[in-house]
Protein backbone atom coordinates (compact mmCIF):
# COMPACT_ATOMS: atom_id res chain seq x y z
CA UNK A 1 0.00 0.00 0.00
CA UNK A 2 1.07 3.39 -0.83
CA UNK A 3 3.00 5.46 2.16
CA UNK A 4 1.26 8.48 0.89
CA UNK A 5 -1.89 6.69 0.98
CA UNK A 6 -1.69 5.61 4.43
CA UNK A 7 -0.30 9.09 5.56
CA UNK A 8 -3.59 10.82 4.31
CA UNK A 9 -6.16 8.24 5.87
CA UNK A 10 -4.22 7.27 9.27
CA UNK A 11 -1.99 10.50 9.77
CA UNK A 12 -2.40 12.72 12.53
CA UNK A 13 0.59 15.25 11.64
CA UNK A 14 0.11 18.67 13.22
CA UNK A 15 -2.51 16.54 15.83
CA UNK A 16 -1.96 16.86 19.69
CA UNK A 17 -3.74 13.97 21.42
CA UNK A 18 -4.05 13.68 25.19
CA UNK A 19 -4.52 10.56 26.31
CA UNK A 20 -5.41 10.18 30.48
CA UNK A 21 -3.91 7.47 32.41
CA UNK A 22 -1.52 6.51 29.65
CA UNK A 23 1.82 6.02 31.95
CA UNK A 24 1.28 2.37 31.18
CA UNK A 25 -0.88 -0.42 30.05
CA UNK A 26 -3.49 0.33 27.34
CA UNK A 27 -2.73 4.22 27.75
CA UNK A 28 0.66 4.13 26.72
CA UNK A 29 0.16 1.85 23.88
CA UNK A 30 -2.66 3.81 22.79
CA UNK A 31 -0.37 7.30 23.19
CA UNK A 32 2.77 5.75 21.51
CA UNK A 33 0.26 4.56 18.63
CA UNK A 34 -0.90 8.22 17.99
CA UNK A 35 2.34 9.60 18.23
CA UNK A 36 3.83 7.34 15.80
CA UNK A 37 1.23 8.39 13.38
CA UNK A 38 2.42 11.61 14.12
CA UNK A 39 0.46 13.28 16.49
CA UNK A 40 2.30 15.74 19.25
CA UNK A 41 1.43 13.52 22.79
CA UNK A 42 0.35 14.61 26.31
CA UNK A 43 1.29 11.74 28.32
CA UNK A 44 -1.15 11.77 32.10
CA UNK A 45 -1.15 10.33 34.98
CA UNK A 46 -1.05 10.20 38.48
CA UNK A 47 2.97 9.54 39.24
CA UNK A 48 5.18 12.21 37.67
CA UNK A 49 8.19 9.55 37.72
CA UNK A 50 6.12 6.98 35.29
CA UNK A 51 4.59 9.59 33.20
CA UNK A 52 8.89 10.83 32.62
CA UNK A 53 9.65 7.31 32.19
CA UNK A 54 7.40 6.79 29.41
CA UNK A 55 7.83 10.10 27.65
CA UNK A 56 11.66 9.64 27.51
CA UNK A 57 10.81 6.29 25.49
CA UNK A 58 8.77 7.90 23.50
CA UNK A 59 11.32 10.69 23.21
CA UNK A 60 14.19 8.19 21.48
CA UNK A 61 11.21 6.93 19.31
CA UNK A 62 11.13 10.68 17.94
CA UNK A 63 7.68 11.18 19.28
CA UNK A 64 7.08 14.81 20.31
CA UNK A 65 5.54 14.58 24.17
CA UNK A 66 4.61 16.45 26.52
CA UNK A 67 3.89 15.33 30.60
CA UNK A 68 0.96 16.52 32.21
CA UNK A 69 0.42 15.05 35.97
CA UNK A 70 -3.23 15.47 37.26
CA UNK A 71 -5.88 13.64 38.59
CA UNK A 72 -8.76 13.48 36.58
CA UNK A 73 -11.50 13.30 39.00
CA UNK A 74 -9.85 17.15 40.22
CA UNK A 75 -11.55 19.17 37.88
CA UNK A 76 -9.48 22.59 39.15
CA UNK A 77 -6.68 20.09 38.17
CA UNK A 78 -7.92 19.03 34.65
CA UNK A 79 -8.36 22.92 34.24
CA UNK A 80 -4.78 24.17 34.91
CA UNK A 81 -3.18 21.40 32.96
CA UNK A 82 -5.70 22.81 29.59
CA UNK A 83 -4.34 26.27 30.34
CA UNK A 84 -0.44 25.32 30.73
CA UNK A 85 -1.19 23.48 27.71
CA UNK A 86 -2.55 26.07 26.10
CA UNK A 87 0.17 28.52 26.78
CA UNK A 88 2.42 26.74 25.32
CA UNK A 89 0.55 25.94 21.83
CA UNK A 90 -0.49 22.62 22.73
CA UNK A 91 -4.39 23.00 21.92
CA UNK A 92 -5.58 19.84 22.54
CA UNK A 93 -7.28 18.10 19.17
CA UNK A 94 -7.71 14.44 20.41
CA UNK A 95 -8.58 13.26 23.83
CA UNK A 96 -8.57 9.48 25.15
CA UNK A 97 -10.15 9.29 28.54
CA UNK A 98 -8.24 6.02 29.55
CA UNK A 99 -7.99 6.51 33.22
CA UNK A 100 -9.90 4.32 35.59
CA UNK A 101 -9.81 2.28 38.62
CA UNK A 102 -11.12 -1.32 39.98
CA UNK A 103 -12.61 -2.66 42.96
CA UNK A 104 -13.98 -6.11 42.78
CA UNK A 105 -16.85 -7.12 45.53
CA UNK A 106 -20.12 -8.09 45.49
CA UNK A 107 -22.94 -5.60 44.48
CA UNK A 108 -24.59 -5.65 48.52
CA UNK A 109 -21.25 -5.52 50.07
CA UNK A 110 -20.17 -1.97 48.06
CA UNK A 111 -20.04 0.66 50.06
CA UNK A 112 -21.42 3.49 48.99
CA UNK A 113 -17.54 5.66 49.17
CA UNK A 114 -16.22 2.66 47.37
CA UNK A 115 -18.93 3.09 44.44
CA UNK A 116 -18.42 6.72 44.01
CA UNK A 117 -14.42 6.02 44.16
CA UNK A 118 -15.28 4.36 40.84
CA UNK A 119 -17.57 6.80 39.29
CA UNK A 120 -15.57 9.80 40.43
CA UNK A 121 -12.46 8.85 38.42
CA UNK A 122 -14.46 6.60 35.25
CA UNK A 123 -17.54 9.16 34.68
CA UNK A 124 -16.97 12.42 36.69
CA UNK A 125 -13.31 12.12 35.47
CA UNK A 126 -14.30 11.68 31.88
CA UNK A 127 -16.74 14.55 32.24
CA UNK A 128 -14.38 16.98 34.04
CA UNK A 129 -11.57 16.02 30.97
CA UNK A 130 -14.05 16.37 27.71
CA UNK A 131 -16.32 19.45 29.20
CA UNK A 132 -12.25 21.35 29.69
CA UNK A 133 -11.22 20.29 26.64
CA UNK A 134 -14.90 20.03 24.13
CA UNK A 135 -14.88 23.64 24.09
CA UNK A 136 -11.89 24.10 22.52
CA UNK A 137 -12.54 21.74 19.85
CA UNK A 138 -15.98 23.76 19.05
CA UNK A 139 -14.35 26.90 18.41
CA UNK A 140 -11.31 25.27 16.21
CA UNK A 141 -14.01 23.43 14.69
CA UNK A 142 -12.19 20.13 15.17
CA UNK A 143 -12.24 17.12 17.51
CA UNK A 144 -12.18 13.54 18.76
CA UNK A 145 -13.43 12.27 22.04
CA UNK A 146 -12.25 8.37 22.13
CA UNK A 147 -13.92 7.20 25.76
CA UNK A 148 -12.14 3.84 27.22
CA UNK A 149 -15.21 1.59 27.67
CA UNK A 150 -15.18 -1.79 28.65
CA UNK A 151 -16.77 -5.30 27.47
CA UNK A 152 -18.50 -5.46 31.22
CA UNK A 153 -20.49 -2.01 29.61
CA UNK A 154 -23.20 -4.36 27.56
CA UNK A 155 -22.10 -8.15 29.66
CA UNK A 156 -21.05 -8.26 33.06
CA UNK A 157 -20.02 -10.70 35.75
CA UNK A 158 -19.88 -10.75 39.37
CA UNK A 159 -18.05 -8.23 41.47
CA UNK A 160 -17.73 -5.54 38.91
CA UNK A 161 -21.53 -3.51 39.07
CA UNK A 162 -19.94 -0.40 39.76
CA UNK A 163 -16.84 -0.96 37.18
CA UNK A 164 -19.91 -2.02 34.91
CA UNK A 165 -22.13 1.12 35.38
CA UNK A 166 -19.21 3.37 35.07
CA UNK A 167 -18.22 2.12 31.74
CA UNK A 168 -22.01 1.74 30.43
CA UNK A 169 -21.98 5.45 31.78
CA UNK A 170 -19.03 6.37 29.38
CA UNK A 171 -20.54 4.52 26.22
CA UNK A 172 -23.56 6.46 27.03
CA UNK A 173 -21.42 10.21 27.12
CA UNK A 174 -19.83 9.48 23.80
CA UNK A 175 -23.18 8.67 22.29
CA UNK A 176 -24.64 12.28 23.83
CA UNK A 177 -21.19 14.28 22.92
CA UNK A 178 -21.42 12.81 19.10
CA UNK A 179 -25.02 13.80 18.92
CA UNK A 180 -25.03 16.87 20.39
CA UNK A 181 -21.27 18.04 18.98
CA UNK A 182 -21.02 16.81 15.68
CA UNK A 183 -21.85 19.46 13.71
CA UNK A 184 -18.68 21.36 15.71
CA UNK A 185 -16.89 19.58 13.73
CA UNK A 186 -16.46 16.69 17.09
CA UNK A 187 -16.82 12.71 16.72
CA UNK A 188 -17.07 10.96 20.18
CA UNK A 189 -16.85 7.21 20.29
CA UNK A 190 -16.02 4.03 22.83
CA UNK A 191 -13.97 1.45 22.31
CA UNK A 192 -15.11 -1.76 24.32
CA UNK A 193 -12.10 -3.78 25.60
CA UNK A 194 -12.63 -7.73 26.64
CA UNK A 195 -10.15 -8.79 28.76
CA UNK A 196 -6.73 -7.18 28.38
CA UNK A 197 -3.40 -9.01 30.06
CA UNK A 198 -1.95 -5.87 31.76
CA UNK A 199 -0.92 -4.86 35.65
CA UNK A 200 -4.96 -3.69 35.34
CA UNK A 201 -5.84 -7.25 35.47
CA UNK A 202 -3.74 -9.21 37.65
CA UNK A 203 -6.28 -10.07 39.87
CA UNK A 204 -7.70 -12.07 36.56
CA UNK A 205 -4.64 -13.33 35.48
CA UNK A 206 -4.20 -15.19 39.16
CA UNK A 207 -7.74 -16.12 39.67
CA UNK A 208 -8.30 -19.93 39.14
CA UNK A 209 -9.77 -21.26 36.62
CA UNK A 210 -10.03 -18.25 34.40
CA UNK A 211 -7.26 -19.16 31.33
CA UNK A 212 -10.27 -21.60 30.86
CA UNK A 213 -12.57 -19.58 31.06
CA UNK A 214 -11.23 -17.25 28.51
CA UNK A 215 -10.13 -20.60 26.48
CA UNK A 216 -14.34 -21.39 26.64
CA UNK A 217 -15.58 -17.94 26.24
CA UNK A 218 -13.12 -15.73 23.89
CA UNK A 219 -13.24 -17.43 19.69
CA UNK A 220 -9.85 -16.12 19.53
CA UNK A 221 -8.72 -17.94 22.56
CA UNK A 222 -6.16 -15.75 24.33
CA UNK A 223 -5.76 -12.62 26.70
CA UNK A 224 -5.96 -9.71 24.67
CA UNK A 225 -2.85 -7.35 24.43
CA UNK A 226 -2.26 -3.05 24.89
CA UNK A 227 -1.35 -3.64 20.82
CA UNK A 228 -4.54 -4.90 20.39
CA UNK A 229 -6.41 -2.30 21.44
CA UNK A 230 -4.15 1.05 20.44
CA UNK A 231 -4.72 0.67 16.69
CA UNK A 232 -8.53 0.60 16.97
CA UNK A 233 -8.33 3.99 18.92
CA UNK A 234 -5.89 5.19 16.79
CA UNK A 235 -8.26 4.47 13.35
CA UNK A 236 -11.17 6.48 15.22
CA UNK A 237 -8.67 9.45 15.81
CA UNK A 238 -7.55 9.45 12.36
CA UNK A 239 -9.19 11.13 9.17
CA UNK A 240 -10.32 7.63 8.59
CA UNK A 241 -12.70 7.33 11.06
CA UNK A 242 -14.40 10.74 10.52
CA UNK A 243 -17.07 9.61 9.87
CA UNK A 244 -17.78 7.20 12.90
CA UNK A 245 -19.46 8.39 15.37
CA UNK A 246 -21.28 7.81 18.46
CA UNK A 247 -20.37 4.02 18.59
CA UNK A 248 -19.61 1.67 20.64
CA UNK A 249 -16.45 -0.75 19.42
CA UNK A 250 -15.77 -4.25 20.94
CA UNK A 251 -12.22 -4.83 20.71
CA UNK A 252 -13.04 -8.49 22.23
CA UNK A 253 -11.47 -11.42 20.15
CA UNK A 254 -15.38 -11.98 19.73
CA UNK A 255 -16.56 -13.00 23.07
CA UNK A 256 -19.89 -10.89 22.61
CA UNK A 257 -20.50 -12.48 19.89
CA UNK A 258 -20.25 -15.88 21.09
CA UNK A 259 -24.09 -17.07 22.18
């Protein structure tokens, strides 16, 4: 295939792309991805020594980055880091709201604290990142929202309701930002992960049983991979994907699909 070719569809030259909670994991992938298409990165997170490590990588890769440590459920935070940004002619173009936390226990034994710990980083952090950011987008007439949604979002299993209502939550916000800001020139879409082998998961990876479960309930029959995921973001991000919008994408070696 043509270099030019792919250049036009899956280029994001003179892009910047923030991507939350990408020290590691799916984040980073997903950030390296877009800056290797050659988008200018933000790298976030919550430890200013991983989000340095990672930008130094992608550094000797010749990707242009930036670090930008905030917490995403701090919306004063989320706020500052947009006008440091700013200042400094990094107008933000495409966000990935990738950050999120776990906590695995039944639905009658959450506490109340421990549910909004959830929601406060997966939805109110989401919010707090797209409302700072949307409105530049609008007025540059230009945008893509890329939420981090999960599998659990349409099937679930035990332990995870409030994981599983915070990432419905975000499939349901990209579907409201697409309607609403598409003709600003804005896509918003979710990408659906199944089960991905990183340090998110290692609870997974040492439960039991469950390399047969994913053996029995995943066609592909294997632990999906940060590669797997990165270039489905990175296709909605691109010119390519313009035209997608409000969707929800299973990245899931077909489990959903599996009756």
């Amino acid at each position: 295939m043509n270099d030019s070719y792919l250049k036009k569809v899956f280029g994001l030259q003179e892009r910047t792309a923030l991507v939350t909670g990408s020290a590691g994991g799916i984040g980073r992938e997903v950030a390296h991805a877009l800056g290797q298409a050659g988008a200018r990165v933000v790298i976030n997170d919550l430890s200013a020594e991983r989000c340095q490590s990672a930008a130094e990588a992608f550094r000797q890769a010749g990707i242009q980055v930036k670090v930008a440590v905030f917490d995403v459920s701090d919306r004063k935070a989320v706020a500052q880091a947009r006008q440091s940004l700013a200042r400094e002619g990094w107008e933000i173009d495409i966000l990935v709201c990738n950050a999120g936390n776990q906590n695995r226990k039944p639905f009658i034994d959450m506490p109340p604290e421990e549910w909004q710990s959830l929601m406060n980083v997966h939805v109110m952090g989401t919010l707090n990142c797209t409302q700072v950011f949307l409105r530049g987008m609008c007025t540059r007439g230009y945008g893509r929202v890329i939420m981090m949604s999960s599998v659990s979002a349409v099937a679930t299993m035990p332990n995870i309701a409030a994981y599983s209502t915070a990432k419905a939550s975000l499939a349901a916000m990209a579907r409201a930002i697409a309607v609403e800001y598409g003709p600003y020139g804005i896509t918003a879409n979710a990408v659906a992960p199944g089960f991905v082998r990183t340090d998110f998961t290692i609870g997974l990876q040492q439960r039991e049983g469950f390399e047969q479960f994913l053996q029995e309930s995943v066609p592909c029959a294997r632990w999906a991979v940060p590669e797997d995921i990165a270039p489905a973001v990175l296709y909605l991000a691109s010119p390519g994907g313009s035209f997608v919008n409000g969707q929800l994408l299973a990245i899931d070696g077909g489990m959903l699909a599996r009756m």
